[in-house]
C-alpha atoms as a PDB file:
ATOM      1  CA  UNK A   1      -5.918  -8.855 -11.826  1.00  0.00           C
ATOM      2  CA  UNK A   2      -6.039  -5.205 -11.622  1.00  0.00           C
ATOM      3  CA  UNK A   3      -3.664  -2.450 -12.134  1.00  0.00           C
ATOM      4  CA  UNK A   4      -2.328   1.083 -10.829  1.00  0.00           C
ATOM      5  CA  UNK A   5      -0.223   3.599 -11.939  1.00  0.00           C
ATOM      6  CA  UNK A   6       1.960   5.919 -10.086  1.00  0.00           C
ATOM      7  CA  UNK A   7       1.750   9.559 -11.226  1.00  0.00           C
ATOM      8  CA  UNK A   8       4.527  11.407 -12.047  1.00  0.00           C
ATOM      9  CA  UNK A   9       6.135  13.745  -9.666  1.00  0.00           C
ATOM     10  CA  UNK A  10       6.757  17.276 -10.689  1.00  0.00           C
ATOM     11  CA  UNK A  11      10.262  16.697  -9.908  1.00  0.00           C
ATOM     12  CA  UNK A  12      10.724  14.335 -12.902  1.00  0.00           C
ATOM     13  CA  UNK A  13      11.143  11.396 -11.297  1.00  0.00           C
ATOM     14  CA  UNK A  14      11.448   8.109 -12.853  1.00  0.00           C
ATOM     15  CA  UNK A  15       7.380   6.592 -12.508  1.00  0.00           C
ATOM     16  CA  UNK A  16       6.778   3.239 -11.435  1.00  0.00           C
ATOM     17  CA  UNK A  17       3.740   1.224 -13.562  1.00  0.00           C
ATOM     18  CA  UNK A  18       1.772  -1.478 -10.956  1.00  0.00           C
ATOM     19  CA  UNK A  19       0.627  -4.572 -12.534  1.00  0.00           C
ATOM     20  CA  UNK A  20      -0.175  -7.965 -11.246  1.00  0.00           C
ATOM     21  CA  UNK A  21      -2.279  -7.069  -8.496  1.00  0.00           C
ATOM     22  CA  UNK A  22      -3.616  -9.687  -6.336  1.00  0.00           C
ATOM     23  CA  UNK A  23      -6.198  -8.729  -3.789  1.00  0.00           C
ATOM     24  CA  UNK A  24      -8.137 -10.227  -0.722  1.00  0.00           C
ATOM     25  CA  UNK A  25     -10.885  -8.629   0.929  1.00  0.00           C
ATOM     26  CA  UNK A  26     -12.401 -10.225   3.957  1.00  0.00           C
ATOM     27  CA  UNK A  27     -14.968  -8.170   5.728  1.00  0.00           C
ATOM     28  CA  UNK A  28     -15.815  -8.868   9.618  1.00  0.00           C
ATOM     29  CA  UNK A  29     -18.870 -11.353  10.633  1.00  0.00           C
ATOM     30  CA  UNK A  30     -19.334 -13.360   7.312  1.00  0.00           C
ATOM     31  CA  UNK A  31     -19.743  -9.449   5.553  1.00  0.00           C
ATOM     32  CA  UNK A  32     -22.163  -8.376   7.991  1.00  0.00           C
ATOM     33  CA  UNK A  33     -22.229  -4.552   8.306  1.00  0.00           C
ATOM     34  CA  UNK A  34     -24.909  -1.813   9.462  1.00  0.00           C
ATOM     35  CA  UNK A  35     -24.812   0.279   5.982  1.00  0.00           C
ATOM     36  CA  UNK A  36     -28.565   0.151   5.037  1.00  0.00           C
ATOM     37  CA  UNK A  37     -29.551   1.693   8.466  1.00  0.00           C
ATOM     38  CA  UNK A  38     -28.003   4.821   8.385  1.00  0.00           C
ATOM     39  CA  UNK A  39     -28.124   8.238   6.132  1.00  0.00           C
ATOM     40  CA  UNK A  40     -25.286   9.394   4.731  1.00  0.00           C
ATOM     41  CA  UNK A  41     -26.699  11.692   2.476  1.00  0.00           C
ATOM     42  CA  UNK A  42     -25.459  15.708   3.454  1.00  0.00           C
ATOM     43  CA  UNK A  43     -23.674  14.307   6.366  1.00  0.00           C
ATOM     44  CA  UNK A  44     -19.901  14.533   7.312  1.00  0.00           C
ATOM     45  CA  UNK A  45     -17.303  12.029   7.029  1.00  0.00           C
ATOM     46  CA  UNK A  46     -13.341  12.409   8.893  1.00  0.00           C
ATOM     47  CA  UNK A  47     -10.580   9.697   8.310  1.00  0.00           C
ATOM     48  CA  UNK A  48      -8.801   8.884  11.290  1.00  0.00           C
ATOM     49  CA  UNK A  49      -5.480   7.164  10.615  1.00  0.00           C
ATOM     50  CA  UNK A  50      -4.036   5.045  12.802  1.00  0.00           C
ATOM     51  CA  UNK A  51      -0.270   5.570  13.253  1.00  0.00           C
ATOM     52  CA  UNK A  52       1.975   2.887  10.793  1.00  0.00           C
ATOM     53  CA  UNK A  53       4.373   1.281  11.267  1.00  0.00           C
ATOM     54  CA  UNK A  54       7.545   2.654   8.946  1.00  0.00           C
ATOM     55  CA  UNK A  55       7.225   1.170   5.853  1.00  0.00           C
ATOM     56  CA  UNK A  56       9.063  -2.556   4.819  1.00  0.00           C
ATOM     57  CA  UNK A  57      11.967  -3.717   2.179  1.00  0.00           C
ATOM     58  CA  UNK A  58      11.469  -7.551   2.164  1.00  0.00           C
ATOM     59  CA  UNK A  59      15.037  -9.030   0.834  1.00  0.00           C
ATOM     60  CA  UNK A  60      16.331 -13.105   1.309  1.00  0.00           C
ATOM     61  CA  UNK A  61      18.604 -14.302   3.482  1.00  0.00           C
ATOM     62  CA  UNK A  62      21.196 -16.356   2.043  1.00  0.00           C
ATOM     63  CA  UNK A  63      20.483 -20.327   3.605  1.00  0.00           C
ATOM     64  CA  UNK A  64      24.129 -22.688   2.694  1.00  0.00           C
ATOM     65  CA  UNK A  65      21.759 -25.819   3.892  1.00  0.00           C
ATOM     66  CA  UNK A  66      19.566 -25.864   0.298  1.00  0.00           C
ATOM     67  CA  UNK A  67      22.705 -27.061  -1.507  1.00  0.00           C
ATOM     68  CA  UNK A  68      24.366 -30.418  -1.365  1.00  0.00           C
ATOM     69  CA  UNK A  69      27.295 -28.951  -3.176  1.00  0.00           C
ATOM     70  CA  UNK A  70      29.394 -27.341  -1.092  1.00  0.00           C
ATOM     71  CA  UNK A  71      31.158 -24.859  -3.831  1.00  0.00           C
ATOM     72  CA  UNK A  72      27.533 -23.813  -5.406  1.00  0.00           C
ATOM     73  CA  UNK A  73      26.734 -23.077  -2.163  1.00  0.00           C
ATOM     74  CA  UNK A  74      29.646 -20.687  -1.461  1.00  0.00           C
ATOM     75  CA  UNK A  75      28.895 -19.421  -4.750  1.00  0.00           C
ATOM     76  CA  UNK A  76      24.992 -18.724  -4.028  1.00  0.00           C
ATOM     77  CA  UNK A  77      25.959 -17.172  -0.524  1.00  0.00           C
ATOM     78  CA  UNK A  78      28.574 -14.762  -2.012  1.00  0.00           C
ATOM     79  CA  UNK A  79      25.494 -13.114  -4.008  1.00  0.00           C
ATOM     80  CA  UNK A  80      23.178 -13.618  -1.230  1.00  0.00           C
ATOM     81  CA  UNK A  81      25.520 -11.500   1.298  1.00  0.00           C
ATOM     82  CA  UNK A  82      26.317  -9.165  -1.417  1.00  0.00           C
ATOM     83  CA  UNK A  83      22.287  -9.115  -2.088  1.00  0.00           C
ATOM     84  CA  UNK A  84      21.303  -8.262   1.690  1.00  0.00           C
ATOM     85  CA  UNK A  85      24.421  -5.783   1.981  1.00  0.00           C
ATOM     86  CA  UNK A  86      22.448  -3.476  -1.269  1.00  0.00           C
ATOM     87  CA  UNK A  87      18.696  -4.394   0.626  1.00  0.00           C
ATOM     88  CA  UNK A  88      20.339  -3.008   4.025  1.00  0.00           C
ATOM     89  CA  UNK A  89      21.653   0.288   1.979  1.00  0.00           C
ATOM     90  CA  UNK A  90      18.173   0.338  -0.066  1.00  0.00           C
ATOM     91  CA  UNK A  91      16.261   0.033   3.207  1.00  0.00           C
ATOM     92  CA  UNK A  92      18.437   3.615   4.393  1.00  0.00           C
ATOM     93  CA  UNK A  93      16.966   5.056   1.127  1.00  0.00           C
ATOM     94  CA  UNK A  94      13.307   3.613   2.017  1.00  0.00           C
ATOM     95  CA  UNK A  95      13.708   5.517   5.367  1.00  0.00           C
ATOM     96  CA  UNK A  96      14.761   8.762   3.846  1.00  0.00           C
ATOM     97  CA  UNK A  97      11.754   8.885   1.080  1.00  0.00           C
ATOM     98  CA  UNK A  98       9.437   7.736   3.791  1.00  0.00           C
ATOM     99  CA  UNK A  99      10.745  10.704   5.582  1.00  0.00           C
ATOM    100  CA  UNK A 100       9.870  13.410   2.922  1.00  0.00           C
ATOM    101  CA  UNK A 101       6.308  11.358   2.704  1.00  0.00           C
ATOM    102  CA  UNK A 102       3.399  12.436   5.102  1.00  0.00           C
ATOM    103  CA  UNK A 103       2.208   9.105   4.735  1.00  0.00           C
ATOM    104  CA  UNK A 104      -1.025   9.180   7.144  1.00  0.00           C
ATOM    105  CA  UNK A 105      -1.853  12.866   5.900  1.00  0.00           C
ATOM    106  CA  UNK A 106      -1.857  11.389   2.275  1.00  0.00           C
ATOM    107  CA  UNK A 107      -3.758   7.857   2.700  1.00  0.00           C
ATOM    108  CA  UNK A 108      -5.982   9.868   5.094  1.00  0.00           C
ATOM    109  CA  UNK A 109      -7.023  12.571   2.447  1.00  0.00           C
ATOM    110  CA  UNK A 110      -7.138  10.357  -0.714  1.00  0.00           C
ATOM    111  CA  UNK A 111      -9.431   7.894   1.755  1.00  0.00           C
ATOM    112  CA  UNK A 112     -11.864  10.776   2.561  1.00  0.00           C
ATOM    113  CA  UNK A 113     -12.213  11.745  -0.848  1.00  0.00           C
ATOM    114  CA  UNK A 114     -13.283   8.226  -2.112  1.00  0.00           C
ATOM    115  CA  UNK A 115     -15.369   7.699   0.497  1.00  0.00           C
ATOM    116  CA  UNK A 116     -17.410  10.356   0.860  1.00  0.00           C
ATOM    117  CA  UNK A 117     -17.535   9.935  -3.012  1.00  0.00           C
ATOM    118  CA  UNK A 118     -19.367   6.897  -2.601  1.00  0.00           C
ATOM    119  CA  UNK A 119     -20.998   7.481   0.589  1.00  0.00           C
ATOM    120  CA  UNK A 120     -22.791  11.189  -0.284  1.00  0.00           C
ATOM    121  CA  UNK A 121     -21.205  12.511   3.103  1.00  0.00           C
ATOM    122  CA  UNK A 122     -19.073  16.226   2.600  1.00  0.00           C
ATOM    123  CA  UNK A 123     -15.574  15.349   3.809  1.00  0.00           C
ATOM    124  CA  UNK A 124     -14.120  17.738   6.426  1.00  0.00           C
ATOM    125  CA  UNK A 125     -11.022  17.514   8.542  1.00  0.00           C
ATOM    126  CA  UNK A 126     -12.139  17.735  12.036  1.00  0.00           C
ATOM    127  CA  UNK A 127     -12.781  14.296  13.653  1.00  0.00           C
ATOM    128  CA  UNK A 128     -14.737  15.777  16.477  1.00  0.00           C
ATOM    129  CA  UNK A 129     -17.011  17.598  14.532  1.00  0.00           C
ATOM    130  CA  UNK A 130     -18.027  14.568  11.752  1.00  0.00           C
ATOM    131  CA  UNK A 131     -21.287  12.278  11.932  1.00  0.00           C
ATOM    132  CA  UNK A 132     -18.888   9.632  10.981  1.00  0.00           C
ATOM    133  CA  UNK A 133     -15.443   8.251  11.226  1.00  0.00           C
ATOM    134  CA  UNK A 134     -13.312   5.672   8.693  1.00  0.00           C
ATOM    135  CA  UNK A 135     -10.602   4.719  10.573  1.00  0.00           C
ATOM    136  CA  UNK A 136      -8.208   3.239   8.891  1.00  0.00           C
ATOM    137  CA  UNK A 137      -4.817   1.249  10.271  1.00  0.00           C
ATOM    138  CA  UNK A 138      -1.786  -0.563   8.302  1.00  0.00           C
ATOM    139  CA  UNK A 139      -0.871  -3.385   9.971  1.00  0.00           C
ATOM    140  CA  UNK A 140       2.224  -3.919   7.508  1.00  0.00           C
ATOM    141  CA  UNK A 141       3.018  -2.256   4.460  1.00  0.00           C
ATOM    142  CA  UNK A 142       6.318  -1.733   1.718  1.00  0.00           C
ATOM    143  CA  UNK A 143       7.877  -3.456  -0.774  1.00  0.00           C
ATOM    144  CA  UNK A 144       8.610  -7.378  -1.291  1.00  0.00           C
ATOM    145  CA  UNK A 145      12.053  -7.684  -3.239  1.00  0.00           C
ATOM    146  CA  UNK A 146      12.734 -11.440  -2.302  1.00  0.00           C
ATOM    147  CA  UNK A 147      11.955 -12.701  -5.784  1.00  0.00           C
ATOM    148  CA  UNK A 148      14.369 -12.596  -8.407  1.00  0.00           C
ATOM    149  CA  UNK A 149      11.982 -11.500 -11.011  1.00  0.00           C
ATOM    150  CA  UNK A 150       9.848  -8.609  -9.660  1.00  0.00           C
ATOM    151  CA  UNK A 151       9.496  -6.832  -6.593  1.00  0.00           C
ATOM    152  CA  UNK A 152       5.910  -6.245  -5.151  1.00  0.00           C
ATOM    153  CA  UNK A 153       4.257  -3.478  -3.412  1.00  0.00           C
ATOM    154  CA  UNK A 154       1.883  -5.236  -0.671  1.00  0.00           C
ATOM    155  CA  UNK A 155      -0.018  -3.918   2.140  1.00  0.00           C
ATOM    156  CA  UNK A 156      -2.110  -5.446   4.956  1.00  0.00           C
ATOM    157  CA  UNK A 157      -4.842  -3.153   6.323  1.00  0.00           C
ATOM    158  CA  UNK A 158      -8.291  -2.664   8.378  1.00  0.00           C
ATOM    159  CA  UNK A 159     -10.628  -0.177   8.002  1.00  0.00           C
ATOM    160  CA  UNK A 160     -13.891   0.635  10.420  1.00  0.00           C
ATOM    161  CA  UNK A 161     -16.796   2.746   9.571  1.00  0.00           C
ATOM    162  CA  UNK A 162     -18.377   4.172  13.165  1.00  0.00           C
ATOM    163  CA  UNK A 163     -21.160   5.868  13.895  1.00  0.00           C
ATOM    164  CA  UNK A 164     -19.122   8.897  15.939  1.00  0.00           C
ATOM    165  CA  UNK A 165     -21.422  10.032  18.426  1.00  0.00           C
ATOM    166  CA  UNK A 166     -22.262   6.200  19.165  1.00  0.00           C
ATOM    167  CA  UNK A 167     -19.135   4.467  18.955  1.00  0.00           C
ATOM    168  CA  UNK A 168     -21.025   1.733  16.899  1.00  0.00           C
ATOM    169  CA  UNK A 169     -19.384   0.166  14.293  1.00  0.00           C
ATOM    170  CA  UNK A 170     -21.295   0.350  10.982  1.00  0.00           C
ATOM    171  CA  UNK A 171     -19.001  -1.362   8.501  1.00  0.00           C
ATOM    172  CA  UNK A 172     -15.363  -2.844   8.221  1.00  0.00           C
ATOM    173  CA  UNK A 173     -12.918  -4.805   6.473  1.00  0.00           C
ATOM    174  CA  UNK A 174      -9.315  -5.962   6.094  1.00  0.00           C
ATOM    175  CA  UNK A 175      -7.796  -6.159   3.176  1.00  0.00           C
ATOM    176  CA  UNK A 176      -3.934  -7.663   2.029  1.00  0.00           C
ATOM    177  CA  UNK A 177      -3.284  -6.604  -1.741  1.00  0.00           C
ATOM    178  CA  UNK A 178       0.247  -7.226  -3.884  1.00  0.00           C
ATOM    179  CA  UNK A 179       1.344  -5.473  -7.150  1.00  0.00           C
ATOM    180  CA  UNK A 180       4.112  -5.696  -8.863  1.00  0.00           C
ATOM    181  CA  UNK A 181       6.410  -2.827  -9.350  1.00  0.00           C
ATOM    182  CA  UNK A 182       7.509  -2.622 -12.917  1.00  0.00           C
ATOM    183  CA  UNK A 183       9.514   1.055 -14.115  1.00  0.00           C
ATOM    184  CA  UNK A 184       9.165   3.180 -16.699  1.00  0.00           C
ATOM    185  CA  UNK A 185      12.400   3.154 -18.262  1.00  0.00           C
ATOM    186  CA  UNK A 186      13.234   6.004 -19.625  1.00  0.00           C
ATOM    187  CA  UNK A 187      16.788   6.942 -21.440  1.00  0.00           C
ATOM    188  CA  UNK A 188      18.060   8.318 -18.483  1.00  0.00           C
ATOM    189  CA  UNK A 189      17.242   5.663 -15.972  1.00  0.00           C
ATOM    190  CA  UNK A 190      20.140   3.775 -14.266  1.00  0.00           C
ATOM    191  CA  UNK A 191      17.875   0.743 -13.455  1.00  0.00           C
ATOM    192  CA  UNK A 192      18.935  -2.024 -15.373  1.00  0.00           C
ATOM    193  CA  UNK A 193      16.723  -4.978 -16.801  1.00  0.00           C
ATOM    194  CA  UNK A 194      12.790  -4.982 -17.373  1.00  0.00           C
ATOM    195  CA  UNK A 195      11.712  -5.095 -13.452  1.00  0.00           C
ATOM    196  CA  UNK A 196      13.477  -4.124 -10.408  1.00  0.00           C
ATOM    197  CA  UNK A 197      14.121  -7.176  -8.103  1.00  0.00           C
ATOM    198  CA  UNK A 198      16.377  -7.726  -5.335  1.00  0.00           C
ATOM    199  CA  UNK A 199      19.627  -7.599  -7.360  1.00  0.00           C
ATOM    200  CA  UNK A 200      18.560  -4.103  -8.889  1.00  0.00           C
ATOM    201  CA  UNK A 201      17.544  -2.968  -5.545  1.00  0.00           C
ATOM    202  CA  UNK A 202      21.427  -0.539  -5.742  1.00  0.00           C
ATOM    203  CA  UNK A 203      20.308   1.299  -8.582  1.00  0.00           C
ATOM    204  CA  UNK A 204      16.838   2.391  -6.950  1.00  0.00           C
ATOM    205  CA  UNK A 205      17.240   6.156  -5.460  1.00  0.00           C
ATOM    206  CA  UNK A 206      15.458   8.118  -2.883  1.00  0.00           C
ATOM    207  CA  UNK A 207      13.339   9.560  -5.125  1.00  0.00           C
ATOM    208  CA  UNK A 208      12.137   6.364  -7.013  1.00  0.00           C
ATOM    209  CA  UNK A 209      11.385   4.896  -3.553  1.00  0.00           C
ATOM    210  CA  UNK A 210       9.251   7.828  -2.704  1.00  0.00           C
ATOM    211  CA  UNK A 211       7.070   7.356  -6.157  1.00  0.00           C
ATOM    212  CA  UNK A 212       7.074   3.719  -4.619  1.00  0.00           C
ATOM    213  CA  UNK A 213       5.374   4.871  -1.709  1.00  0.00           C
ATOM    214  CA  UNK A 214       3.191   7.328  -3.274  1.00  0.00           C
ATOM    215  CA  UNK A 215       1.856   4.386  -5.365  1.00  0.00           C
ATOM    216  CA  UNK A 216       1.638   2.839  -1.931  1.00  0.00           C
ATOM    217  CA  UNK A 217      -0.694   4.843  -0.485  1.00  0.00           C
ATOM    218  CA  UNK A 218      -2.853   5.048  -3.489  1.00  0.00           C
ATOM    219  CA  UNK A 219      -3.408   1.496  -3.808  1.00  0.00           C
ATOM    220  CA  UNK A 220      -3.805   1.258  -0.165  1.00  0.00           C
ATOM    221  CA  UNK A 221      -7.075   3.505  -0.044  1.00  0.00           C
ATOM    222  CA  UNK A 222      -8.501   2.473  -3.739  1.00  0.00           C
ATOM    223  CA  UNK A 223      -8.411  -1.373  -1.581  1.00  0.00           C
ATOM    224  CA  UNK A 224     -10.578   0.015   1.047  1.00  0.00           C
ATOM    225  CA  UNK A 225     -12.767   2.391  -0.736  1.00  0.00           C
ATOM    226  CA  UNK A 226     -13.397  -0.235  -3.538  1.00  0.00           C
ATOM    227  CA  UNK A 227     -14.631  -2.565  -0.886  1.00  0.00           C
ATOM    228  CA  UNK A 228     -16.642   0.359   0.571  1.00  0.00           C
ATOM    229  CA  UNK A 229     -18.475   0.944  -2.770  1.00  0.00           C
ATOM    230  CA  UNK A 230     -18.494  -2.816  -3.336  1.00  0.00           C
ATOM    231  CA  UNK A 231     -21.019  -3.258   0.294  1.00  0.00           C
ATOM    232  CA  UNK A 232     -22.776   0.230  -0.625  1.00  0.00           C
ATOM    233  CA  UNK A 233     -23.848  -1.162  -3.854  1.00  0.00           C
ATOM    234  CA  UNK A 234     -24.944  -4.579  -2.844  1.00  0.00           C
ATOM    235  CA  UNK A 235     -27.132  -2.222  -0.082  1.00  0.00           C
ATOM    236  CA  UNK A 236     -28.517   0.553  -2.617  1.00  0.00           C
ATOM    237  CA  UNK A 237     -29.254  -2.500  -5.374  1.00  0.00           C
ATOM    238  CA  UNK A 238     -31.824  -3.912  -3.099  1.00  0.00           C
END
């Protein structure tokens, strides 16, 4: 398991610490890829982003068939109501830090930097003007809050290296990571209990949602760009 940490925002927001990471990598054509045959060395690299989808809150609906007795279950779907009712006014809070969030700017520039880190190529902004493109699309992405004990950052994601004046694809891969989201409780914190999970979800504001998605967006590109240096070293170790 690995782990990531959110860094603090100037603004003094409450952090969020990501542990229990679970990752899967699966690159395209058994891990076939075109890496060995091209320099890379003192050439240019762009990200192009594909535009996401807004990000997801993942809460449970409340289900009165799992219970044979009938006043547990009224019980269990009193919470469950009162459960989705905080997920539907967390998920207006998700919008509104997602909103302050240039999220492909941000997974687009911490991309290119890793990258060309591992590649040799000088990053630059202009997609017309680079030898190569990483383009990189979230297929899903946000935060899991079904369980009762933790809620969990996850993403599902592609990314294609291409040969830009060719259009040929030189390497790719999808990945679908989880971490948990655990805070850093400090003495001013309203978030009660050791994790936030779906019955927390009222006490999470605006701007711990936007550290959220900052975290987000790191883990998102250190998936990619770890599998990226993984294939590049397998190549260079030859």
């Amino acid at each position: 398991m690995n782990s990531s940490s959110l860094r603090s925002h100037s603004h003094g927001a409450r952090a969020l610490a990501g542990t229990c990471s679970i990752v899967l990598a699966f690159a395209a054509c058994g891990g076939g890829h075109h890496l060995a045959e091209y320099p890379f060395s003192s050439r240019t690299l762009a990200v192009v982003y594909i535009a996401p989808p807004s990000p997801e809150l993942l809460t449970s609906y409340y289900d009165l068939g799992n219970s044979q007795n009938p006043v547990a279950a009224v019980v269990r779907a009193g919470a469950d109501v009162a459960r989705e009712r905080e997920g539907r006014r967390a998920n207006s809070r998700l919008d509104s830090a997602s909103a302050r969030i240039d999220i492909p700017a941000v997974l687009a520039q911490r991309t290119l930097e890793r990258a060309s880190r591992y590649l040799g190529t000088r990053p630059i902004a202009d997609e017309t003007k680079a030898d190569y493109l990483m383009e990189v699309r979230m297929e899903r992405f946000g935060i899991n809050a079904k369980a009762d004990e933790a809620a969990y950052l996850f993403t599902f994601a592609e990314a294609v290296l291409l040969d830009r004046r060719t259009g040929r694809e030189i390497w790719n891969v999808k990945v679908h990571g989880r971490d948990r989201l655990t805070p850093y409780v400090q003495s001013s914190s309203p978030i009660p209990g050791s994790v936030i999970t779906a019955g927390t979800l009222g006490s999470v504001s605006v701007a711990d949602f936007q550290d959220a998605l900052n975290q987000l967006m790191n883990y998102s590109s250190n998936l990619i760009t770890n599998e990226l240096r993984s294939a590049l070293r397998d190549v260079r170790d030859k």
